[in-house]
N, C-alpha and C. Protein backbone atom coordinates (compact mmCIF):
# COMPACT_ATOMS: atom_id res chain seq x y z
N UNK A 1 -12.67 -6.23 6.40
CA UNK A 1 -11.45 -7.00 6.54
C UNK A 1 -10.30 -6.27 5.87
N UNK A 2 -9.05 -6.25 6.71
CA UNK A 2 -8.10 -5.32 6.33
C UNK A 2 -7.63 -6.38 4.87
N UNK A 3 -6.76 -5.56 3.62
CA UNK A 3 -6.39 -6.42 2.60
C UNK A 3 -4.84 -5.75 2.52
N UNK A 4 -3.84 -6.84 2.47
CA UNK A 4 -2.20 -6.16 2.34
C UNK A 4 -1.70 -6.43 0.80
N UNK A 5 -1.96 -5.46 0.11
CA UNK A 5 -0.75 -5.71 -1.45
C UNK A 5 0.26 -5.42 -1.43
N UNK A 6 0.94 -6.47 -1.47
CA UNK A 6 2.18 -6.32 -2.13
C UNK A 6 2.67 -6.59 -3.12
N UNK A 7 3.81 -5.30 -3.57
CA UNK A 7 4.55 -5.32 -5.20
C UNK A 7 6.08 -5.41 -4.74
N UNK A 8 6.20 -6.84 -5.25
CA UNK A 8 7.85 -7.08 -5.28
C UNK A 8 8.52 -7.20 -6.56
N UNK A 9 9.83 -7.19 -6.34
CA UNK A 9 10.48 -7.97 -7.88
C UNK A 9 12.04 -7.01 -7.19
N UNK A 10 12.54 -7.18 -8.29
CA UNK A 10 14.47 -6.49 -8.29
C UNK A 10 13.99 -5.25 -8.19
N UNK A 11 14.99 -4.25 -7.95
CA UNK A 11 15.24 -2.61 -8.52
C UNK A 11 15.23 -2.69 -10.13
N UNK A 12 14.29 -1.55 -10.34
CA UNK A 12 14.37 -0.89 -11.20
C UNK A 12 13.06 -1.60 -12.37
N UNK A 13 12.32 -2.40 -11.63
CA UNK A 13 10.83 -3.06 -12.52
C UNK A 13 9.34 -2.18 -12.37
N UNK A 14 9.52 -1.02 -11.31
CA UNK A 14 8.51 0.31 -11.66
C UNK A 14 7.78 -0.10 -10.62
N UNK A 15 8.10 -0.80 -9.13
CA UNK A 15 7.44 -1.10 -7.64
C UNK A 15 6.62 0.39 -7.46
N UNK A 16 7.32 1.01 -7.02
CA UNK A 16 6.97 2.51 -6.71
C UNK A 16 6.08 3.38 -7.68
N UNK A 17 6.61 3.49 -8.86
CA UNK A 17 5.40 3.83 -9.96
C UNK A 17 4.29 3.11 -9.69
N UNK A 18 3.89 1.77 -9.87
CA UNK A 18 3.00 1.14 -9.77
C UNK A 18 2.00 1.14 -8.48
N UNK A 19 2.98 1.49 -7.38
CA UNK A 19 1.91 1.24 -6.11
C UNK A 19 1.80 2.69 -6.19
N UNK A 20 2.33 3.81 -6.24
CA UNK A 20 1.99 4.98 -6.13
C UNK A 20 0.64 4.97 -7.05
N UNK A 21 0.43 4.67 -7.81
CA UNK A 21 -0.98 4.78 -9.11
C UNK A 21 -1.53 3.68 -8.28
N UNK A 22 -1.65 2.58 -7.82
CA UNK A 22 -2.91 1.84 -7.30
C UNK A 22 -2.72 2.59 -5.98
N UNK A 23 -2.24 2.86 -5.24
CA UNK A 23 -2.67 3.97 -3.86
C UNK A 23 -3.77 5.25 -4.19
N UNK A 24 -3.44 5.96 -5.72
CA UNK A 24 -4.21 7.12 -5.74
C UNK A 24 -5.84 5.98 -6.39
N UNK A 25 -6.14 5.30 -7.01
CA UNK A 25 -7.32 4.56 -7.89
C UNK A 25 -7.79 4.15 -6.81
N UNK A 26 -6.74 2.85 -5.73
CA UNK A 26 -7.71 2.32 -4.23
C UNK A 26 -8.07 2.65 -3.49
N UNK A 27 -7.59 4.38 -3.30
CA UNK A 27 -7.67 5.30 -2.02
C UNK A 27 -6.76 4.51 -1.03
N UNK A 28 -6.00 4.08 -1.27
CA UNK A 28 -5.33 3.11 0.06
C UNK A 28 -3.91 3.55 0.05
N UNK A 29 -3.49 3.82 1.08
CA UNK A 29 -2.05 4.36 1.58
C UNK A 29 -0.73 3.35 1.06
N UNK A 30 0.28 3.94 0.59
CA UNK A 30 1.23 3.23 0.40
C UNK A 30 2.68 2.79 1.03
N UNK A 31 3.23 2.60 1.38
CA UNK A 31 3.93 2.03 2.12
C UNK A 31 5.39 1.26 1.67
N UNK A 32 6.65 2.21 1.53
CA UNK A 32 7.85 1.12 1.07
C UNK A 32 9.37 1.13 2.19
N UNK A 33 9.84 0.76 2.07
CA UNK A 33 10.97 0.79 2.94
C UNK A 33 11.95 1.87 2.33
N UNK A 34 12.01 1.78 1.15
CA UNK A 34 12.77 3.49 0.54
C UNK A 34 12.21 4.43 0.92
N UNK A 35 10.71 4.83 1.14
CA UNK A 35 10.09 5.73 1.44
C UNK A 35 10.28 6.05 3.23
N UNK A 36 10.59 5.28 4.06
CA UNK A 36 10.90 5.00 4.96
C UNK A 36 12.16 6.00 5.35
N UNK A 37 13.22 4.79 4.68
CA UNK A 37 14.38 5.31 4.83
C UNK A 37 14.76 6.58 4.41
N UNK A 38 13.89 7.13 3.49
CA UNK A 38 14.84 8.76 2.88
C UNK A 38 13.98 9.67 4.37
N UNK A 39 12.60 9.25 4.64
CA UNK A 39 12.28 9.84 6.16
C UNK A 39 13.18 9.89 7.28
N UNK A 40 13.74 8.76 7.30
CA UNK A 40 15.35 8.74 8.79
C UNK A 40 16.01 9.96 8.66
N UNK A 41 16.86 9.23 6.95
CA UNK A 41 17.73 9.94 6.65
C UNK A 41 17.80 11.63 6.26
N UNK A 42 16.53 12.01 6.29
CA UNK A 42 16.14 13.19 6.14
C UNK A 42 15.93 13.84 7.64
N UNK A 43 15.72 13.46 8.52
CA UNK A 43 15.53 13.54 9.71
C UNK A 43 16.57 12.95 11.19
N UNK A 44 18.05 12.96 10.72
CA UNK A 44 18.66 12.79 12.19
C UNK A 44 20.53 12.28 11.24
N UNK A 45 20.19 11.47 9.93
CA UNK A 45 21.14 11.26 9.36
C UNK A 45 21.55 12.49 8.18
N UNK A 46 22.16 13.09 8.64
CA UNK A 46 22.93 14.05 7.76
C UNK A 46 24.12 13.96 6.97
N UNK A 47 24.77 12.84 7.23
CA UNK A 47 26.03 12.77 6.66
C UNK A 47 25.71 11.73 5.49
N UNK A 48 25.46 12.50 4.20
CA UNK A 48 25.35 11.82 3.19
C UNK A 48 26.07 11.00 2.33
N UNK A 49 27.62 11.46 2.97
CA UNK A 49 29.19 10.50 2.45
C UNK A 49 29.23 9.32 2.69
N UNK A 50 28.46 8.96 3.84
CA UNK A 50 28.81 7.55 4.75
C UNK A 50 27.48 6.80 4.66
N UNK A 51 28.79 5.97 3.84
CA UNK A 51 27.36 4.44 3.32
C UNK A 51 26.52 3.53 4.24
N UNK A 52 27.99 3.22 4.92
CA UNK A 52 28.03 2.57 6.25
C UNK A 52 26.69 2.79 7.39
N UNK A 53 26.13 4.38 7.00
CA UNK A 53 24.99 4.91 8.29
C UNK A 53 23.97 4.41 7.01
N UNK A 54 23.85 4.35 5.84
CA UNK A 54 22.87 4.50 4.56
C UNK A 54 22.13 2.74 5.16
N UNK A 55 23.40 1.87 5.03
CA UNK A 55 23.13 0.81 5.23
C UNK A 55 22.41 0.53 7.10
N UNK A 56 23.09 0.79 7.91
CA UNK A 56 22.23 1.27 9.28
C UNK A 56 20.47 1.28 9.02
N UNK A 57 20.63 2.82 8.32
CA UNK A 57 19.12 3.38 8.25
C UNK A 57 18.44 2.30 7.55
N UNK A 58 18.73 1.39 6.30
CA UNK A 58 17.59 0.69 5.79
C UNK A 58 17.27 -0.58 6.42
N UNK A 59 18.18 -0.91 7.66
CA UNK A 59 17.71 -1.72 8.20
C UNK A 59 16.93 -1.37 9.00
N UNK A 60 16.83 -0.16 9.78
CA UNK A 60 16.00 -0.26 10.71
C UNK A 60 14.73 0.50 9.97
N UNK A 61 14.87 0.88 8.76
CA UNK A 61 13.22 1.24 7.81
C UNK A 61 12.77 0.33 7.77
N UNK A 62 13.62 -0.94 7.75
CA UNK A 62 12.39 -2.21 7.53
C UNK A 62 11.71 -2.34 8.34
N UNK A 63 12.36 -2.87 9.88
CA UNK A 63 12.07 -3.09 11.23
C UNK A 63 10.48 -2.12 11.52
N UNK A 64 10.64 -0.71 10.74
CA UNK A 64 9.74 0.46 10.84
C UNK A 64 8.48 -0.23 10.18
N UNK A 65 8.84 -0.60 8.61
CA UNK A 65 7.73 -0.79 7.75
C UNK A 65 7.32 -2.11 8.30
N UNK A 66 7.54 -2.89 8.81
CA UNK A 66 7.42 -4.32 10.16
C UNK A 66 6.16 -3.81 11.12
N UNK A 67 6.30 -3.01 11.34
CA UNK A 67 5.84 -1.96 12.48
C UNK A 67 4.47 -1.73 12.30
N UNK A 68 4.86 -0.55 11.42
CA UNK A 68 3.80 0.08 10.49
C UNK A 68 2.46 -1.03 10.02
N UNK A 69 3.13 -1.85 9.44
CA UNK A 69 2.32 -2.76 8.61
C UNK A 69 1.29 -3.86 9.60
N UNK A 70 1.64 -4.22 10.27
CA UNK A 70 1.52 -4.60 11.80
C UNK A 70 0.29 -4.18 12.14
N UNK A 71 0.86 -2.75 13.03
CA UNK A 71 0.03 -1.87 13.49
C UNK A 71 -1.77 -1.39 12.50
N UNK A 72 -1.22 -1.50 11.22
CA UNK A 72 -2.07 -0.50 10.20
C UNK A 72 -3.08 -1.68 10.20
N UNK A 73 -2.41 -2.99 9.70
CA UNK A 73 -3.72 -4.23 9.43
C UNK A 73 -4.20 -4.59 11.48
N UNK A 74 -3.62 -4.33 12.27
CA UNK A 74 -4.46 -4.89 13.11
C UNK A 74 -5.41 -3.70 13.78
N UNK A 75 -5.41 -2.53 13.08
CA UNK A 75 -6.82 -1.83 13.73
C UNK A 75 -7.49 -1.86 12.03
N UNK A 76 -7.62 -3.08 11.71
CA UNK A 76 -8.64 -3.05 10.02
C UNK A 76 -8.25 -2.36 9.00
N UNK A 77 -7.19 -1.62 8.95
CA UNK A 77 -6.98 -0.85 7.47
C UNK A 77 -5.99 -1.50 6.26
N UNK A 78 -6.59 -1.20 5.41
CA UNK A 78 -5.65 -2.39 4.12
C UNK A 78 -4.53 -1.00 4.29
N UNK A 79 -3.37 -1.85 2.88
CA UNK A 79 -2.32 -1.17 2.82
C UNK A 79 -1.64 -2.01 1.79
N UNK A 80 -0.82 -1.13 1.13
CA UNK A 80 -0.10 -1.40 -0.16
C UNK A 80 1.66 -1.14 -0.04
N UNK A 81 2.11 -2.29 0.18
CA UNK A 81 3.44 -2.32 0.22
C UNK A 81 4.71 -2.75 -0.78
N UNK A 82 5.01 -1.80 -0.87
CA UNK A 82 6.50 -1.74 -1.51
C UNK A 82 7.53 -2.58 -1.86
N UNK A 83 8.28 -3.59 -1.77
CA UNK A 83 9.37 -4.42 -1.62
C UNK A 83 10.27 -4.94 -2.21
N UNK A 84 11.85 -4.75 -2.10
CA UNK A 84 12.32 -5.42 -3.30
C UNK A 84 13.62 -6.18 -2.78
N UNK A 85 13.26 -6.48 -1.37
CA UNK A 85 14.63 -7.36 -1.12
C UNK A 85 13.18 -9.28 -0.75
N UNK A 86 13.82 -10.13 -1.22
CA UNK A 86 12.92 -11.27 -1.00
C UNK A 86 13.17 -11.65 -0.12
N UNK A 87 14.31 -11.55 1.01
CA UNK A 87 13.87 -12.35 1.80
C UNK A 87 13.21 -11.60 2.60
N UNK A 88 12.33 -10.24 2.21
CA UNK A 88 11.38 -9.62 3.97
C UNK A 88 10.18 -10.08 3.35
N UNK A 89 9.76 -10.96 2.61
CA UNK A 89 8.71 -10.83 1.71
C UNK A 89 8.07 -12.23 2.43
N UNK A 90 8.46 -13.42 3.57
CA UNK A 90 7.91 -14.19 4.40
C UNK A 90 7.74 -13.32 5.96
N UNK A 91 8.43 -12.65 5.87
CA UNK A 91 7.99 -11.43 7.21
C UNK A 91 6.74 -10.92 6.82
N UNK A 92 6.55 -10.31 6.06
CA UNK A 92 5.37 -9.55 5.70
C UNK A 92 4.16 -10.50 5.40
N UNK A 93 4.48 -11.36 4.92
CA UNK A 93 3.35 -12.22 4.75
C UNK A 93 2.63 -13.35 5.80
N UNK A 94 3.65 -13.46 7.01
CA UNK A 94 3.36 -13.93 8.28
C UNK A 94 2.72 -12.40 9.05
N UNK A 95 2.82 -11.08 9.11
CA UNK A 95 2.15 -10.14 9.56
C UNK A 95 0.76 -10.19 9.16
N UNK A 96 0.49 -10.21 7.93
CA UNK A 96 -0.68 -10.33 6.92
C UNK A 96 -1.52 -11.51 7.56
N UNK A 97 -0.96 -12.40 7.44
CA UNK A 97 -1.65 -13.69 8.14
C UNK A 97 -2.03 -13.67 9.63
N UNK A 98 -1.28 -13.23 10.49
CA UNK A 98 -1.08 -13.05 11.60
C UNK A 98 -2.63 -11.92 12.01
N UNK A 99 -2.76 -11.39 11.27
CA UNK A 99 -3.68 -10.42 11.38
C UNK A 99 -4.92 -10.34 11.13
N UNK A 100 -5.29 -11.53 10.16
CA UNK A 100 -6.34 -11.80 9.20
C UNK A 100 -6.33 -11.29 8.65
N UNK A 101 -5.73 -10.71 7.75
CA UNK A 101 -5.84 -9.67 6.35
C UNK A 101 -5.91 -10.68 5.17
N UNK A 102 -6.26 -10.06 4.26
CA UNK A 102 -6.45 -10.60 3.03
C UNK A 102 -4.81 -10.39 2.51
N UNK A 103 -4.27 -11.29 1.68
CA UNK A 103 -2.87 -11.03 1.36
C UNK A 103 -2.95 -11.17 -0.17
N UNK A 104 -2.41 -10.35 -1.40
CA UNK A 104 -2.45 -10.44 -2.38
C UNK A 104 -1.01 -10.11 -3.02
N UNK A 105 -0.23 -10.77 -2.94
CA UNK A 105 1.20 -10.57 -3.52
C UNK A 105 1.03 -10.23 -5.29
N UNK A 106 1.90 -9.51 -5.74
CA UNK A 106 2.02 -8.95 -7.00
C UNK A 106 3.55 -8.81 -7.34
N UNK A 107 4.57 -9.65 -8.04
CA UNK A 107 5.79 -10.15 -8.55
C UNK A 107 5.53 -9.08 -9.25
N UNK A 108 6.60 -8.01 -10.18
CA UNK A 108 7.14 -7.57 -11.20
C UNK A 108 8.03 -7.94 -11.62
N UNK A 109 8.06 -8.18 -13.10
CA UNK A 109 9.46 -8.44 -13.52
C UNK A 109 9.43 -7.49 -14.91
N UNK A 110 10.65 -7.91 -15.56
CA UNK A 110 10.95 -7.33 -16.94
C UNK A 110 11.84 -8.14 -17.67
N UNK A 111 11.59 -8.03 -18.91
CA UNK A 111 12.00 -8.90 -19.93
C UNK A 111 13.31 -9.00 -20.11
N UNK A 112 14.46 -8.29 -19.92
CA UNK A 112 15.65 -8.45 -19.80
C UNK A 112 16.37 -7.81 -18.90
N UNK A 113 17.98 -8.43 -18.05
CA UNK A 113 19.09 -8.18 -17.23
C UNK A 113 19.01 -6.21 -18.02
N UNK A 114 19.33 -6.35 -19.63
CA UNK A 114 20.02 -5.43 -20.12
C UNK A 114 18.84 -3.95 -19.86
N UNK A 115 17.51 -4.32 -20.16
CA UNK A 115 16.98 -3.28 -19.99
C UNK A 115 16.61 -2.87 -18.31
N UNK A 116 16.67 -3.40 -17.42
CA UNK A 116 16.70 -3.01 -16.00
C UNK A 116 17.61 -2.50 -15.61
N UNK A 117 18.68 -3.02 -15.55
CA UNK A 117 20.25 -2.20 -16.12
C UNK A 117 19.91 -0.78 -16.11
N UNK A 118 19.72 -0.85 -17.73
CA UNK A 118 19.26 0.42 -18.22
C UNK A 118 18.31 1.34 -17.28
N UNK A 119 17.20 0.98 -17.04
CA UNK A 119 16.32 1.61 -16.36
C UNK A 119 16.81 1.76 -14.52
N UNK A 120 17.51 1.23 -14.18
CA UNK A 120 18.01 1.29 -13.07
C UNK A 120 19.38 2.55 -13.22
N UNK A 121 19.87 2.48 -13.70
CA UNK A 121 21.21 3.26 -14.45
C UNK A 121 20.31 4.82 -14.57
N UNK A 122 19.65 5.15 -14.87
CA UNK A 122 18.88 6.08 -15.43
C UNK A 122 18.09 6.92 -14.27
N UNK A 123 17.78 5.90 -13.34
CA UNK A 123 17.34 6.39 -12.00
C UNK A 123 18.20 6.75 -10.79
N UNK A 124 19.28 6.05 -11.19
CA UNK A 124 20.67 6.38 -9.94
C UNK A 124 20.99 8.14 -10.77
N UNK A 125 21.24 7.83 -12.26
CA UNK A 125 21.53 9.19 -12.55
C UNK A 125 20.68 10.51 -12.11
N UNK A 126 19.29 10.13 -11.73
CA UNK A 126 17.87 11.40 -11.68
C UNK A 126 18.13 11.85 -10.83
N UNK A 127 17.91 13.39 -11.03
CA UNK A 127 17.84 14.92 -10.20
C UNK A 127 17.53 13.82 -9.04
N UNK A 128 16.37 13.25 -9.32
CA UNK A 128 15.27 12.92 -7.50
C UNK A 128 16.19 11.76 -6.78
N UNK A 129 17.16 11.28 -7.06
CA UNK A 129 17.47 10.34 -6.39
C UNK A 129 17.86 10.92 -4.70
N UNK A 130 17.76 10.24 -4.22
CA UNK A 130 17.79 10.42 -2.53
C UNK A 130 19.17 9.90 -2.47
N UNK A 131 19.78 11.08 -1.83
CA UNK A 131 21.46 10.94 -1.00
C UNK A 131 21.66 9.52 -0.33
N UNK A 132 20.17 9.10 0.28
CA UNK A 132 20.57 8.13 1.02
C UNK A 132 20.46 6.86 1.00
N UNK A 133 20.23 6.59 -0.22
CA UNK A 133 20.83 5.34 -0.97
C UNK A 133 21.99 4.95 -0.92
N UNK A 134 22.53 3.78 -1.00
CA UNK A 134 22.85 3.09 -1.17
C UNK A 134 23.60 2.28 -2.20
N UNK A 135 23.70 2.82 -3.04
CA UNK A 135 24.03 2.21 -4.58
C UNK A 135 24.49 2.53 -5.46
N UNK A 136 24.99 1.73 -6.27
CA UNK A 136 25.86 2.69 -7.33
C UNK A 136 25.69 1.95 -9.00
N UNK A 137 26.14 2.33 -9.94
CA UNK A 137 25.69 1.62 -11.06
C UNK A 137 26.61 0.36 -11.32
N UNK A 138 27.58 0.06 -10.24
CA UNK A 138 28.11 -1.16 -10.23
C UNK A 138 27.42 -2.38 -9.24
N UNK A 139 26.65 -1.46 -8.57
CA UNK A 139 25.85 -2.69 -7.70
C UNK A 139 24.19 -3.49 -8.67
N UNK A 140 24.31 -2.57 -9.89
CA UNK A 140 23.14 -3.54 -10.59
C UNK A 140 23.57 -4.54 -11.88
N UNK A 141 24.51 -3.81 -12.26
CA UNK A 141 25.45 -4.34 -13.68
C UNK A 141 26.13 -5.34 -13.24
N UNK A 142 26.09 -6.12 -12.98
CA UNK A 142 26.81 -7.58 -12.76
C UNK A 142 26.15 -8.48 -13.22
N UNK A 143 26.29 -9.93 -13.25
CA UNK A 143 25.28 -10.75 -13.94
C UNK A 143 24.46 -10.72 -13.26
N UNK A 144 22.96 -11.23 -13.62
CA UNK A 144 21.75 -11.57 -12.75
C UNK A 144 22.01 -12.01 -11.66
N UNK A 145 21.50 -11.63 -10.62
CA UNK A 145 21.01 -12.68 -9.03
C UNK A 145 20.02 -13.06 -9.51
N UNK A 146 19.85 -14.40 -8.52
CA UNK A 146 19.08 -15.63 -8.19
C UNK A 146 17.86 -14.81 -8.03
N UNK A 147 16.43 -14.58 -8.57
CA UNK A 147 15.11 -14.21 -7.56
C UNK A 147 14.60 -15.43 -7.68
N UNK A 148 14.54 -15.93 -6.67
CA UNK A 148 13.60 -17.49 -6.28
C UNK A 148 12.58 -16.94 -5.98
N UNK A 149 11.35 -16.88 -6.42
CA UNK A 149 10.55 -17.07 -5.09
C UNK A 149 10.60 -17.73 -3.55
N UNK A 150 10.12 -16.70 -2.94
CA UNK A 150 10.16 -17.80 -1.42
C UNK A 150 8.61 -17.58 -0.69
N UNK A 151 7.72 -17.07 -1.79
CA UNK A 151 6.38 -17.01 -1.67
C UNK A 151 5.59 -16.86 -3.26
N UNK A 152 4.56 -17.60 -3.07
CA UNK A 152 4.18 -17.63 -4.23
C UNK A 152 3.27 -16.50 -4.60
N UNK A 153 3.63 -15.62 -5.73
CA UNK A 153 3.29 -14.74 -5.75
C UNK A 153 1.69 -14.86 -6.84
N UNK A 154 0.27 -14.12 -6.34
CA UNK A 154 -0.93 -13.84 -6.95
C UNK A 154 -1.06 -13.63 -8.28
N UNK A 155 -0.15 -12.77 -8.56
CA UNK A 155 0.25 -12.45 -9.93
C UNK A 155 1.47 -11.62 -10.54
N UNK A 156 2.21 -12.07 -11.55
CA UNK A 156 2.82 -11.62 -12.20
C UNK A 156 2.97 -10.66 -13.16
N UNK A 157 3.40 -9.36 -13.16
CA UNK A 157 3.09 -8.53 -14.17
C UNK A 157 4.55 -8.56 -14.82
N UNK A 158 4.48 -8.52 -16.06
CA UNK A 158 5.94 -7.58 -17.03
C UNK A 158 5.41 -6.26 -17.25
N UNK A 159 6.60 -5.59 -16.48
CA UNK A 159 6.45 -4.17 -16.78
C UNK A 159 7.42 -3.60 -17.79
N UNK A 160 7.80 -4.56 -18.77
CA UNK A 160 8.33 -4.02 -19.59
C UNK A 160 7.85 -2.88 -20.58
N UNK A 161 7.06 -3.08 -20.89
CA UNK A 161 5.99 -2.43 -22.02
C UNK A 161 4.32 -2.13 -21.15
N UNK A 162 4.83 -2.14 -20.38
CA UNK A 162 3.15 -1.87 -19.12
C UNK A 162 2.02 -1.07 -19.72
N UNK A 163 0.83 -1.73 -20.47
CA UNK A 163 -0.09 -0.28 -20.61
C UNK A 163 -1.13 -0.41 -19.99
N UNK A 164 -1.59 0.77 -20.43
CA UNK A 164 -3.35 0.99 -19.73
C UNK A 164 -4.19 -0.02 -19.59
N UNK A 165 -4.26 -1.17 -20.36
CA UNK A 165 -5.21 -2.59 -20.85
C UNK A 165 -4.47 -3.07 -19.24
N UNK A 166 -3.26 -3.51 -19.39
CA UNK A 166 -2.78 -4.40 -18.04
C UNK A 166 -2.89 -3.60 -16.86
N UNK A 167 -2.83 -2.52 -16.86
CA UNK A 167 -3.26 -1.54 -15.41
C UNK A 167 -4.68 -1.78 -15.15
N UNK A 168 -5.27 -1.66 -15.89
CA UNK A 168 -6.97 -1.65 -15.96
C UNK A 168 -7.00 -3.20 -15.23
N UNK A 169 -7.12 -4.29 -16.10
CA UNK A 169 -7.08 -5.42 -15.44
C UNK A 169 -6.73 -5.62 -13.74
N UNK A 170 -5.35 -5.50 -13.87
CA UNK A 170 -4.61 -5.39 -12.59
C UNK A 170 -5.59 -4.76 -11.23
N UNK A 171 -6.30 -3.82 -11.92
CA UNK A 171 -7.11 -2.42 -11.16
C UNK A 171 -8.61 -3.35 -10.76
N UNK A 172 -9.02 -3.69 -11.70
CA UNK A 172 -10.52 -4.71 -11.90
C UNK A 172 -10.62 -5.73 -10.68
N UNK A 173 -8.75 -6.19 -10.75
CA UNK A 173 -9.29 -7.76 -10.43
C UNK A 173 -8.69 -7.29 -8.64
N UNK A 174 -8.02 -5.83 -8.13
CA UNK A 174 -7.93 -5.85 -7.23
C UNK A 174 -9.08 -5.19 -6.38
N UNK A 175 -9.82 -3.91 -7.31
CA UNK A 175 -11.03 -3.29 -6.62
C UNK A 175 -11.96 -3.96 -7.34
N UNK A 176 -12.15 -5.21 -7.35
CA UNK A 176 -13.63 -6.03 -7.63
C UNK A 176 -14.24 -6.24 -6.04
N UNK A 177 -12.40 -6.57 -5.51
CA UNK A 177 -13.00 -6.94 -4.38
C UNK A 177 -13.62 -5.89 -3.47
N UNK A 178 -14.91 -5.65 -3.16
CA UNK A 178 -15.63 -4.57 -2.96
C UNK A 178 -15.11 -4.60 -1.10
N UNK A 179 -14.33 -5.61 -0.72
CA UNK A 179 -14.39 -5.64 0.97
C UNK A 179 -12.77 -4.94 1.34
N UNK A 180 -12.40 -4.58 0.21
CA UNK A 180 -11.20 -3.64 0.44
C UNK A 180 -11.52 -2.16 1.02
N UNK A 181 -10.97 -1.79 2.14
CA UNK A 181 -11.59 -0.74 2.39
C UNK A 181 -10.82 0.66 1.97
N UNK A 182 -11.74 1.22 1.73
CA UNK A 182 -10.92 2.53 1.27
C UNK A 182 -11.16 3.26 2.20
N UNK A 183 -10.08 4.01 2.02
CA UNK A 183 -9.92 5.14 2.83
C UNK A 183 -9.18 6.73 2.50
N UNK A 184 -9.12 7.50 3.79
CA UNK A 184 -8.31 8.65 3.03
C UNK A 184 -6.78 8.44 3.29
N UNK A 185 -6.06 8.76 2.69
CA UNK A 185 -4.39 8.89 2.72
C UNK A 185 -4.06 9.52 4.02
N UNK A 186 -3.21 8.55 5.01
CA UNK A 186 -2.57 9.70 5.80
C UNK A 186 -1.38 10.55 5.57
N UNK A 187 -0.62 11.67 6.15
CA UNK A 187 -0.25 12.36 5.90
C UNK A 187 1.34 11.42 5.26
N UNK A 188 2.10 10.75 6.10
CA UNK A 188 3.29 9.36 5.68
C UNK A 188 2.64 9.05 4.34
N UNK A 189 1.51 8.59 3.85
CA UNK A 189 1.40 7.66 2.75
C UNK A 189 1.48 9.18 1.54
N UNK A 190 1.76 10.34 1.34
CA UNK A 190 1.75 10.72 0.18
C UNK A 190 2.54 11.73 -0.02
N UNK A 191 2.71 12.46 1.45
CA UNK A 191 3.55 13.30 1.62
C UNK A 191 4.67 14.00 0.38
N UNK A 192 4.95 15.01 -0.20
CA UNK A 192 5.82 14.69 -1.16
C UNK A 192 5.76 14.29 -2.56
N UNK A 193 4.70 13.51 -2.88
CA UNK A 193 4.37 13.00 -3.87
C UNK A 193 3.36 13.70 -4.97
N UNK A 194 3.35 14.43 -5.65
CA UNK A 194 2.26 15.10 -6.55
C UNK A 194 1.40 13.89 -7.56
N UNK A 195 1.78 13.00 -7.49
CA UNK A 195 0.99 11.87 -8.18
C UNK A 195 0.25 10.83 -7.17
N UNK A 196 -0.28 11.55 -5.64
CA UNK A 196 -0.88 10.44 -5.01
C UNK A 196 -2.25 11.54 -5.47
């Protein structure tokens, strides 16, 4: 039986760190809509000035990772997805269902506005950031947005202080389940990445 994880929460709570390390432990491919989009935009969008195409491309990465996710659980293969806007997070979970997959949502958060900030601020500044973003350090520094849930999420992690004890756990209680299937990485799920 195919199984879909997903890791949501705001920018800048360690989505991508986190599923990148349970992709290499589950053997299971990972899957985000940033990862998506720097693929477009690396491939047909060249004009890195214009926000306007930035915003274009991540809509139709979703529509892609829609696709993808779709496609991947209805010939049986689990998959580990990415997410940090809430409202695609009842899309994905009607695919999951839709499919018979096992669905295991995973919320991140962090202990304060000020340190995500921070840690978000820090990542717009990095060598690795991708041209084709979107964002700037005035689009996180404002007061908090609303995250409602609009699905109830399996479990909650703070990744504020994240260690090995809560990875381990996290790791236990997702490969206990022995009907997750592993598999090998395709070439999309790691491409690029020296830590898959």
């Amino acid at each position: 039986m195919a199984h879909l994880i997903l890791l949501y929460g705001q920018s800048a709570t360690g989505k991508t760190h986190l599923s990148r390390r349970l992709s290499k432990d589950l053997h299971l491919p990972v899957l985000g809509v940033d990862r998506v989009k720097e693929m477009l935009w690396d491939n047909g969008f060249p004009d890195e000035t214009n926000k306007d195409i930035a915003k274009v491309v991540g809509g139709m990465s979703f529509q892609a990772v829609l696709a993808i996710t779709a496609a991947y659980l209805a010939s049986g293969n689990s998959l580990i997805l990415d997410l940090h806007r809430r409202e695609d997070l009842v899309a994905v979970k009607t695919i999951a269902e839709g499919n018979g997959a096992v669905f295991y949502a995973i919320k991140l958060v962090i202990a304060t506005e000020a340190l995500r900030h921070q840690r978000y601020n820090e990542r717009l500044r990095g060598p690795d950031r991708h041209p084709g973003h979107n964002d700037s350090e005035d689009d996180h520094n404002g007061p908090p947005r609303a995250y409602v849930d609009i699905i109830q999420p399996d479990r909650i992690i703070d990744t504020t202080d994240f260690g090995e004890e809560t990875y381990q756990a996290l790791l236990t209680t997702l490969g206990g389940d022995q009907a997750i299937t592993r598999q090998e990485h395709p070439e999309w799920a790691t491409e690029g990445d020296e830590n898959a």
